[in-house]
N, C-alpha and C. Protein backbone atom coordinates (compact mmCIF):
# COMPACT_ATOMS: atom_id res chain seq x y z
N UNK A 1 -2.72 -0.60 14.40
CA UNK A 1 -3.89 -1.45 14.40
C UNK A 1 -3.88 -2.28 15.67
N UNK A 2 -5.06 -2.13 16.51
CA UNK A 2 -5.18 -3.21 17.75
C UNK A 2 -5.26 -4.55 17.30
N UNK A 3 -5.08 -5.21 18.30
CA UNK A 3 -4.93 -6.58 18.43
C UNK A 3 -6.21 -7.48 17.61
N UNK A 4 -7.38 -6.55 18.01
CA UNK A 4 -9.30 -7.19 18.05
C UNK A 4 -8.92 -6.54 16.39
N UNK A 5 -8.75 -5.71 15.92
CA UNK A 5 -8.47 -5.40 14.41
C UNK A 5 -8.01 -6.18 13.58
N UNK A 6 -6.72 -6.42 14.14
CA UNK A 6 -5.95 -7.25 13.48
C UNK A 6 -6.60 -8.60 13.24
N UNK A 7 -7.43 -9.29 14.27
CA UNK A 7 -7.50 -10.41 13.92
C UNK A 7 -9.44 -10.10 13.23
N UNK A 8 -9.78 -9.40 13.18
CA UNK A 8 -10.50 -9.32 12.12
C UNK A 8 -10.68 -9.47 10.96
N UNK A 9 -9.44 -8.27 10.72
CA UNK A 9 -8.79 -8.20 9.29
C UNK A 9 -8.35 -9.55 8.63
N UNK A 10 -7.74 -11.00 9.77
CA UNK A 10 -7.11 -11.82 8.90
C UNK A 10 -8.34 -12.62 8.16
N UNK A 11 -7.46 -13.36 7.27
CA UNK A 11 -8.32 -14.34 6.23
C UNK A 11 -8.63 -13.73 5.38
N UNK A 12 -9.81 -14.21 4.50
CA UNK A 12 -10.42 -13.94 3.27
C UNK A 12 -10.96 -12.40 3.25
N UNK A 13 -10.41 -11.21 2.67
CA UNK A 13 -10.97 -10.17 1.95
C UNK A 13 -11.91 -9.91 0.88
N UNK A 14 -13.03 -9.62 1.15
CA UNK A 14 -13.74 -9.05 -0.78
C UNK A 14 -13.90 -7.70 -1.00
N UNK A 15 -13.85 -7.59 -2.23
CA UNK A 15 -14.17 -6.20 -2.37
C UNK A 15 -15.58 -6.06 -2.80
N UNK A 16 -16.57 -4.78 -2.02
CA UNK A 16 -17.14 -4.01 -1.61
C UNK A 16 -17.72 -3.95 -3.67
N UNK A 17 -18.94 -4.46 -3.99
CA UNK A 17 -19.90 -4.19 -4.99
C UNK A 17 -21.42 -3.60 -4.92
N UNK A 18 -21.72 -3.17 -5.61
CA UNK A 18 -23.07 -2.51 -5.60
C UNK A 18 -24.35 -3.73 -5.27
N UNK A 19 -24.20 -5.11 -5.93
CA UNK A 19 -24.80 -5.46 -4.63
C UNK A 19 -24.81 -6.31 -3.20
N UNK A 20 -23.01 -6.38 -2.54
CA UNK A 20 -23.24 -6.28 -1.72
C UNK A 20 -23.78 -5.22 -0.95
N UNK A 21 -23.31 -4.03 -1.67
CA UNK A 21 -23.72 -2.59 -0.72
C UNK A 21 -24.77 -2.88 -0.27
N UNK A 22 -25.83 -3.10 -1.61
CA UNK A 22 -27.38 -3.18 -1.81
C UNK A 22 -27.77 -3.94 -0.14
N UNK A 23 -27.31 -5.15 -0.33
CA UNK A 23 -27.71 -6.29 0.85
C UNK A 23 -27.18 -5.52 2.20
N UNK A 24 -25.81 -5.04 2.21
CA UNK A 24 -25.30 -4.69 3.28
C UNK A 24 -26.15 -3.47 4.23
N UNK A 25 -27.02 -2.26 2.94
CA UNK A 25 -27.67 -1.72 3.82
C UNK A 25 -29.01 -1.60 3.92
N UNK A 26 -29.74 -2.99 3.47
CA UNK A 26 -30.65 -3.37 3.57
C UNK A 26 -30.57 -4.30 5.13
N UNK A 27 -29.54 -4.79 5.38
CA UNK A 27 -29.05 -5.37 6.51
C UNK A 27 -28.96 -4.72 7.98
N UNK A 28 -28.79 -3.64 7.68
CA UNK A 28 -28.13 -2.34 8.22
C UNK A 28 -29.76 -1.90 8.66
N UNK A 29 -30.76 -2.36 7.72
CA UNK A 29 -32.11 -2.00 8.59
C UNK A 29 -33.20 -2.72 8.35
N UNK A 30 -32.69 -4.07 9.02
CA UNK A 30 -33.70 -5.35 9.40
C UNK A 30 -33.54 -5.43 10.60
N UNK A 31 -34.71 -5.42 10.97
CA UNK A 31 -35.21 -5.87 12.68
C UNK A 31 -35.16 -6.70 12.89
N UNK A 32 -34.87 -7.79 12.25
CA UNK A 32 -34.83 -9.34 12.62
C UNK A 32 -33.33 -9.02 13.01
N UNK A 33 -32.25 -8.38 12.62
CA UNK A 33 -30.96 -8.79 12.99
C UNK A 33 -31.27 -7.72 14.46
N UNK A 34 -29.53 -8.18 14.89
CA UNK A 34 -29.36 -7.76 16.36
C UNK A 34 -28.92 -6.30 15.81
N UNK A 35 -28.94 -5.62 17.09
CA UNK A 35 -28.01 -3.67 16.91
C UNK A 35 -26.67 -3.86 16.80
N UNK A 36 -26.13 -4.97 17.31
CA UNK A 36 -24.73 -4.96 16.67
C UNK A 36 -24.64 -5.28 15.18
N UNK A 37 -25.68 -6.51 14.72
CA UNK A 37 -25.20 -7.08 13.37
C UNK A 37 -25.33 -5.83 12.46
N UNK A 38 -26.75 -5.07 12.44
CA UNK A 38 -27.16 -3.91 11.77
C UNK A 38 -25.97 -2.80 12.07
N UNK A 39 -24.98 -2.53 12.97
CA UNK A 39 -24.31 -1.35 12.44
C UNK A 39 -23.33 -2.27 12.47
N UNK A 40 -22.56 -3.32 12.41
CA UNK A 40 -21.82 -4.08 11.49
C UNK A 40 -21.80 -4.11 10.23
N UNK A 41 -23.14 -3.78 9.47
CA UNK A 41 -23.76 -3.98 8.81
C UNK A 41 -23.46 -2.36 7.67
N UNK A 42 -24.27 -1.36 8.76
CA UNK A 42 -23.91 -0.56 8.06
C UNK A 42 -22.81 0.33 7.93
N UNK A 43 -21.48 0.09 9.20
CA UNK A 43 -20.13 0.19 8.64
C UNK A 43 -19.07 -0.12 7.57
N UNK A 44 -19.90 -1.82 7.55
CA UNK A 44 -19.64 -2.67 6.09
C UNK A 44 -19.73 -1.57 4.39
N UNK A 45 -21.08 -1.14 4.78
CA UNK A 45 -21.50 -0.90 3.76
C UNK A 45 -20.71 0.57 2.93
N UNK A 46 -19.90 1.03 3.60
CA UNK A 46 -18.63 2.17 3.38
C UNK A 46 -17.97 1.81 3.13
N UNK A 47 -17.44 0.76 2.97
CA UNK A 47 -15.96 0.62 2.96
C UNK A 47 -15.54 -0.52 1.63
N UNK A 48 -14.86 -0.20 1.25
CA UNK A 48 -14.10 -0.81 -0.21
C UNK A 48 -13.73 -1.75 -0.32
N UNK A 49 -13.67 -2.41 1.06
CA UNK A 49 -13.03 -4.02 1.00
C UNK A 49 -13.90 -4.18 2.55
N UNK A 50 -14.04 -6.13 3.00
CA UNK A 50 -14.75 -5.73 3.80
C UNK A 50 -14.10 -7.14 4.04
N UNK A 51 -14.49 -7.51 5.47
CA UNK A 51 -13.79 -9.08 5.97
C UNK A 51 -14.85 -10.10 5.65
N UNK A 52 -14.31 -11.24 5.02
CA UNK A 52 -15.46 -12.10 4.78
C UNK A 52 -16.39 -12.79 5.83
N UNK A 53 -15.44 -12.62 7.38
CA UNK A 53 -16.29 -13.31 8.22
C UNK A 53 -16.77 -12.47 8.96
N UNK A 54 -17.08 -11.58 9.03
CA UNK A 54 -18.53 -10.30 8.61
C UNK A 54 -19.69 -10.55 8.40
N UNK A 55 -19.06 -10.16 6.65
CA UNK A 55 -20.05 -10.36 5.87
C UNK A 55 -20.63 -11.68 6.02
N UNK A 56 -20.07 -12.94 6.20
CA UNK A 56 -20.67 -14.71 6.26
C UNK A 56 -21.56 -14.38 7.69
N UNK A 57 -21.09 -13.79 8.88
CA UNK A 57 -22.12 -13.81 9.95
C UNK A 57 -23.51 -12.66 9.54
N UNK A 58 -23.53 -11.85 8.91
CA UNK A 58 -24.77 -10.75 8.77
C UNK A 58 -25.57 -12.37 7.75
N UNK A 59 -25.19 -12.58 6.70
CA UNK A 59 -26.24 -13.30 5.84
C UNK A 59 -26.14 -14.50 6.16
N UNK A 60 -25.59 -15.50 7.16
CA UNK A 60 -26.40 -16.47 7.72
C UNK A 60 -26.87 -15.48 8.92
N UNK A 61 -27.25 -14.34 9.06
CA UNK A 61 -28.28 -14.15 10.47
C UNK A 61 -29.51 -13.29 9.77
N UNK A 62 -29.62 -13.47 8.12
CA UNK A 62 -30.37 -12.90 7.64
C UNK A 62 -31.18 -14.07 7.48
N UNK A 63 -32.62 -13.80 7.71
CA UNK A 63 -34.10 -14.07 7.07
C UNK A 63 -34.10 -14.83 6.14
N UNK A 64 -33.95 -16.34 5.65
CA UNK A 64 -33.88 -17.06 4.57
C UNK A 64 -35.02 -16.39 3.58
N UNK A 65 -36.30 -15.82 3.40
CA UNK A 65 -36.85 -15.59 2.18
C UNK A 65 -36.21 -13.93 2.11
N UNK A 66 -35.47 -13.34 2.93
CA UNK A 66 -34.92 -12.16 2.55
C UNK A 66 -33.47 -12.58 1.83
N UNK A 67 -33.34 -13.30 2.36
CA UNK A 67 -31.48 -13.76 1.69
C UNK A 67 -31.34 -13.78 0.12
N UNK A 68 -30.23 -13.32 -0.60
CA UNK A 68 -30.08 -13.04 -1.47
C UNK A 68 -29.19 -14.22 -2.10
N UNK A 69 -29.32 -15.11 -2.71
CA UNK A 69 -27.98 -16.03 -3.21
C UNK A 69 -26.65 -15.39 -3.07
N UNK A 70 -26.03 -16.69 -2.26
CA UNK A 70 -24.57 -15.85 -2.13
C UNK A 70 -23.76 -15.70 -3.07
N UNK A 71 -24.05 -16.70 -4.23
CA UNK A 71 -23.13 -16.65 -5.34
C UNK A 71 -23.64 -15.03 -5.96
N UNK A 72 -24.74 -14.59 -6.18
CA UNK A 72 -25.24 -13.75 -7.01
C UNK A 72 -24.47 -12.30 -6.26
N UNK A 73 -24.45 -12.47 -4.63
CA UNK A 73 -23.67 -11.29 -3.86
C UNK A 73 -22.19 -11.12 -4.44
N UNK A 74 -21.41 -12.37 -4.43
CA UNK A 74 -20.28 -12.12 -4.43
C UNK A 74 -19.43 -12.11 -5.80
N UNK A 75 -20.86 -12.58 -6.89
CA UNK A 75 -20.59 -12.26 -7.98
C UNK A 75 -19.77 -10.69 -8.72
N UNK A 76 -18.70 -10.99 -9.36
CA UNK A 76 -17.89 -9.66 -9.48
C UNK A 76 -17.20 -9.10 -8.90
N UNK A 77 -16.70 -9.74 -7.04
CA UNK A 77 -15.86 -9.50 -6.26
C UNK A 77 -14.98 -10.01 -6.57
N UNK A 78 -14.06 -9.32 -5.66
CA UNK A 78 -12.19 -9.54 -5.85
C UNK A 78 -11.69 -10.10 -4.72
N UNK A 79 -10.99 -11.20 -4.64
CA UNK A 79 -10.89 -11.90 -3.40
C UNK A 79 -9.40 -11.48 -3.32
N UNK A 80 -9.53 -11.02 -2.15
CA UNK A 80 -8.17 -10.46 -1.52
C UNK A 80 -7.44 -11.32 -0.68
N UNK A 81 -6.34 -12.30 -0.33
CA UNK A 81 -6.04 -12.79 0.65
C UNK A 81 -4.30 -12.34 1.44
N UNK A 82 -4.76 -12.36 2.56
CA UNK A 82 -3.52 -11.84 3.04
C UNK A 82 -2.54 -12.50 3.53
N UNK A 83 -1.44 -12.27 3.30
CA UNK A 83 -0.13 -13.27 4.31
C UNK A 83 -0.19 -13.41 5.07
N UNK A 84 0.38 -14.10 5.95
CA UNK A 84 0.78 -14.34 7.83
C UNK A 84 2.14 -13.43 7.45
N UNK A 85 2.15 -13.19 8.59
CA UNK A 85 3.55 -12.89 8.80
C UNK A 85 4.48 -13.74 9.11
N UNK A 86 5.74 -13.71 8.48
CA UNK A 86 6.99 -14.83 8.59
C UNK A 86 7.11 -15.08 10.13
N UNK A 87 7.12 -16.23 10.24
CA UNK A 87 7.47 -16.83 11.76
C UNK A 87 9.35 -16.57 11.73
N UNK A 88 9.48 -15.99 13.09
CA UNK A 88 10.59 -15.86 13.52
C UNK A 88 11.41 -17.06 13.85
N UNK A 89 12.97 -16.80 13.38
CA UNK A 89 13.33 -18.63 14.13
C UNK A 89 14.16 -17.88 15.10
N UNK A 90 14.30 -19.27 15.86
CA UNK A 90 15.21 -18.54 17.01
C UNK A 90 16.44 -19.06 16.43
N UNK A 91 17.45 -18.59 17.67
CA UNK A 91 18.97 -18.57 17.32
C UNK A 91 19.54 -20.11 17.56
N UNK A 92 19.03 -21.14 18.01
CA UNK A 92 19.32 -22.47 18.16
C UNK A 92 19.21 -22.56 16.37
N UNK A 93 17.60 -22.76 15.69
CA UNK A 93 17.68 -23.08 14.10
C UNK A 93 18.80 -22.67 13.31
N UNK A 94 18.71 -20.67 13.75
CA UNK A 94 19.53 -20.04 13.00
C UNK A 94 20.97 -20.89 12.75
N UNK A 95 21.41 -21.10 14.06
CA UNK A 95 22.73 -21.96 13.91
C UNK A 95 22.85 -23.17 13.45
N UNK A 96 21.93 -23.60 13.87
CA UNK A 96 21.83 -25.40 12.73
C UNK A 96 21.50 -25.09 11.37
N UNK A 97 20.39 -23.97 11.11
CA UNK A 97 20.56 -24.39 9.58
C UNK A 97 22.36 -23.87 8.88
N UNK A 98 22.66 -22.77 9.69
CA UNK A 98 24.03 -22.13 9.13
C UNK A 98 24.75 -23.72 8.95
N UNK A 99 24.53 -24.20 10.01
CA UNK A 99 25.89 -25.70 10.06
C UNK A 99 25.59 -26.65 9.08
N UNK A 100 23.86 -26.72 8.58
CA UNK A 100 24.05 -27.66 7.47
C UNK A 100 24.02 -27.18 6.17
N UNK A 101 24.22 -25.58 6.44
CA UNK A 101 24.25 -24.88 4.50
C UNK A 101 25.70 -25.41 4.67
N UNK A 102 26.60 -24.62 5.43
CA UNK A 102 27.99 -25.09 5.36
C UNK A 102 28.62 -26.57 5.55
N UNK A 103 27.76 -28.08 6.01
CA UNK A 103 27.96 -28.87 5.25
C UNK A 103 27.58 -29.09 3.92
N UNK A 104 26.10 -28.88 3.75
CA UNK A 104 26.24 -28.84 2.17
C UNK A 104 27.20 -28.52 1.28
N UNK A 105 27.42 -27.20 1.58
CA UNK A 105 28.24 -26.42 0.47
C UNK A 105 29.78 -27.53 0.66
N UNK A 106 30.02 -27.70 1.31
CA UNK A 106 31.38 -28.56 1.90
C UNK A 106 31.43 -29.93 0.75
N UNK A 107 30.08 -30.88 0.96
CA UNK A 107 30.36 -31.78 0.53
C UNK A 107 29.71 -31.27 -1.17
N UNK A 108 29.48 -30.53 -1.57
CA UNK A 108 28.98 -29.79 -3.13
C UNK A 108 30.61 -29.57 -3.63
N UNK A 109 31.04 -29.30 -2.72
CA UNK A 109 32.73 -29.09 -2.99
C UNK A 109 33.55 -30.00 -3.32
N UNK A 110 33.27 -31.11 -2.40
CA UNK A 110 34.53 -32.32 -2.40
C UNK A 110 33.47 -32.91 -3.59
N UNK A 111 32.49 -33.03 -4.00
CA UNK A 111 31.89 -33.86 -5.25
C UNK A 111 32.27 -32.86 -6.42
N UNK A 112 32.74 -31.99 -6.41
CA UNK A 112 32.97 -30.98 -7.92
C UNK A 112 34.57 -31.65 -8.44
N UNK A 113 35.44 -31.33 -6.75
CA UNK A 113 36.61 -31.73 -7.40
C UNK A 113 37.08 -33.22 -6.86
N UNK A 114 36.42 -34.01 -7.04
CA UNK A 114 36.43 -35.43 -6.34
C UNK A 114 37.63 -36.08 -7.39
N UNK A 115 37.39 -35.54 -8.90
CA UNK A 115 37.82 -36.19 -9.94
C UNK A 115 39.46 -35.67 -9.85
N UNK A 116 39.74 -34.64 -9.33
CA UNK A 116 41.19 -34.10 -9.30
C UNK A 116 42.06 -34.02 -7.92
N UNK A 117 41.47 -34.90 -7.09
CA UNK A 117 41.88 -34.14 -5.62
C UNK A 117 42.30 -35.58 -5.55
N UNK A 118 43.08 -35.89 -4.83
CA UNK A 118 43.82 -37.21 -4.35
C UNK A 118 42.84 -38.14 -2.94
N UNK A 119 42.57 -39.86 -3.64
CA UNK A 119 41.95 -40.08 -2.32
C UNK A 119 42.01 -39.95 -0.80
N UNK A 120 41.11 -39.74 -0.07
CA UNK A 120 41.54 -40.50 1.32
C UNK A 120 41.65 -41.50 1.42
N UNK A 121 42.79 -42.22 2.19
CA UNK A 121 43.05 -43.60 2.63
C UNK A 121 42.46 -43.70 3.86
N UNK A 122 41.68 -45.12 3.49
CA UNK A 122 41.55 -45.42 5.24
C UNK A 122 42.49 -45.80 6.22
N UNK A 123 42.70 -45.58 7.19
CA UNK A 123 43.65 -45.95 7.61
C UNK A 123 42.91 -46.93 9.11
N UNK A 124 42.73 -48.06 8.52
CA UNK A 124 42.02 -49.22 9.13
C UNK A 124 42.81 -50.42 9.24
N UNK A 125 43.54 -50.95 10.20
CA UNK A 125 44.09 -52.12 9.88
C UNK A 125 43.23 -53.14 9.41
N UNK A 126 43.82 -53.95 8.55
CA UNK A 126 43.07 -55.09 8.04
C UNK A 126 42.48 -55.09 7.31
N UNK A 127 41.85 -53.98 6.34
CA UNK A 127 40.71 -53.48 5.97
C UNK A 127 40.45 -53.97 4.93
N UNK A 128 41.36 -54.63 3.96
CA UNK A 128 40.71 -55.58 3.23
C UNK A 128 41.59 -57.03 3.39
N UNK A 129 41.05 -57.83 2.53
CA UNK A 129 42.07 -59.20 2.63
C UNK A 129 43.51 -59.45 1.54
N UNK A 130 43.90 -58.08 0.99
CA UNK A 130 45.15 -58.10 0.63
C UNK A 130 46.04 -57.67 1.73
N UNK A 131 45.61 -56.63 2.33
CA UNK A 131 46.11 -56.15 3.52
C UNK A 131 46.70 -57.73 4.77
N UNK A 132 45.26 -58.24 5.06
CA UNK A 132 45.97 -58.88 6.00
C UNK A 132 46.85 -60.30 5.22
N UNK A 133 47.22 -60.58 4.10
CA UNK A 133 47.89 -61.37 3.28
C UNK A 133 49.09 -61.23 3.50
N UNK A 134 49.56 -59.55 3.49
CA UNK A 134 50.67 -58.84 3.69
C UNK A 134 51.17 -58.84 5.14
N UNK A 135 51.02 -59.30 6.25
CA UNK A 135 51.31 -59.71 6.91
C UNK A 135 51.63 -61.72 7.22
N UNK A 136 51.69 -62.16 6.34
CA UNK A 136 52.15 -63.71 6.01
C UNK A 136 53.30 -63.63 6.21
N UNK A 137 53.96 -64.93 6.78
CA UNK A 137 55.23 -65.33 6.91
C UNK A 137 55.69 -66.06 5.70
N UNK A 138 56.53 -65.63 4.42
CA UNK A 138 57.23 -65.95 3.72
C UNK A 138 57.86 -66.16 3.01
């Protein structure tokens, strides 16, 4: 699929009913539209699924007393929507997120066995005021 395809194709999908057909190749041969919209129009009108922003440019370029309610068109369609494709990360993320699953998991660890594992001491002089007591002369 080319590039001009592809970005056709994205967004909102419907599927292809008897009366969009109806409108689509009634569209397909109004002189008020342009020669592109009309065989836009009547390519539309083949096909089983069709792009919504298409179909939204043919019937706002249709004839307001020819226009058909849009609710009544799209009545009974199937709205198709498509994914993006996953954005790639590069290898800088790749490595940071690796470094903070493996802190996570690290500190998920020391909180499981926190209750059986022996403290760390700080090893801070002074660090509280029994500490520096213990240095008194007497």
């Amino acid at each position: 699929m080319s590039e001009d395809e592809d970005s056709k194709n994205n967004g909102l999908i419907i599927g292809n009913t008897d009366s969009l057909r109806s409108f689509l190749r009634s569209a397909s041969a109004d002189p008020h539209l342009s020669p592109d919209l009309q065989q836009t129009a009547s390519t539309l009108a083949s096909q089983a699924e069709l792009p919504y922003r298409q179909f939204r440019a043919l019937w706002f370029a249709s004839r307001s007393e020819t226009q058909p309610k849009l609710f009544r068109l799209l009545y009974g369609s199937q709205f198709i929507f498509s994914s993006p494709k996953p954005r790639e990360k590069s290898e800088e993320l790749k490595q940071r997120l690796k470094k903070l699953a493996d802190m996570a998991e690290r500190n998920a660890y020391e909180e499981l066995v926190k209750d059986i594992t022996p403290r760390k001491t700080a090893n801070e002089p002074f660090s509280s005021y029994k500490d520096q007591l213990g240095f008194e002369v007497g």
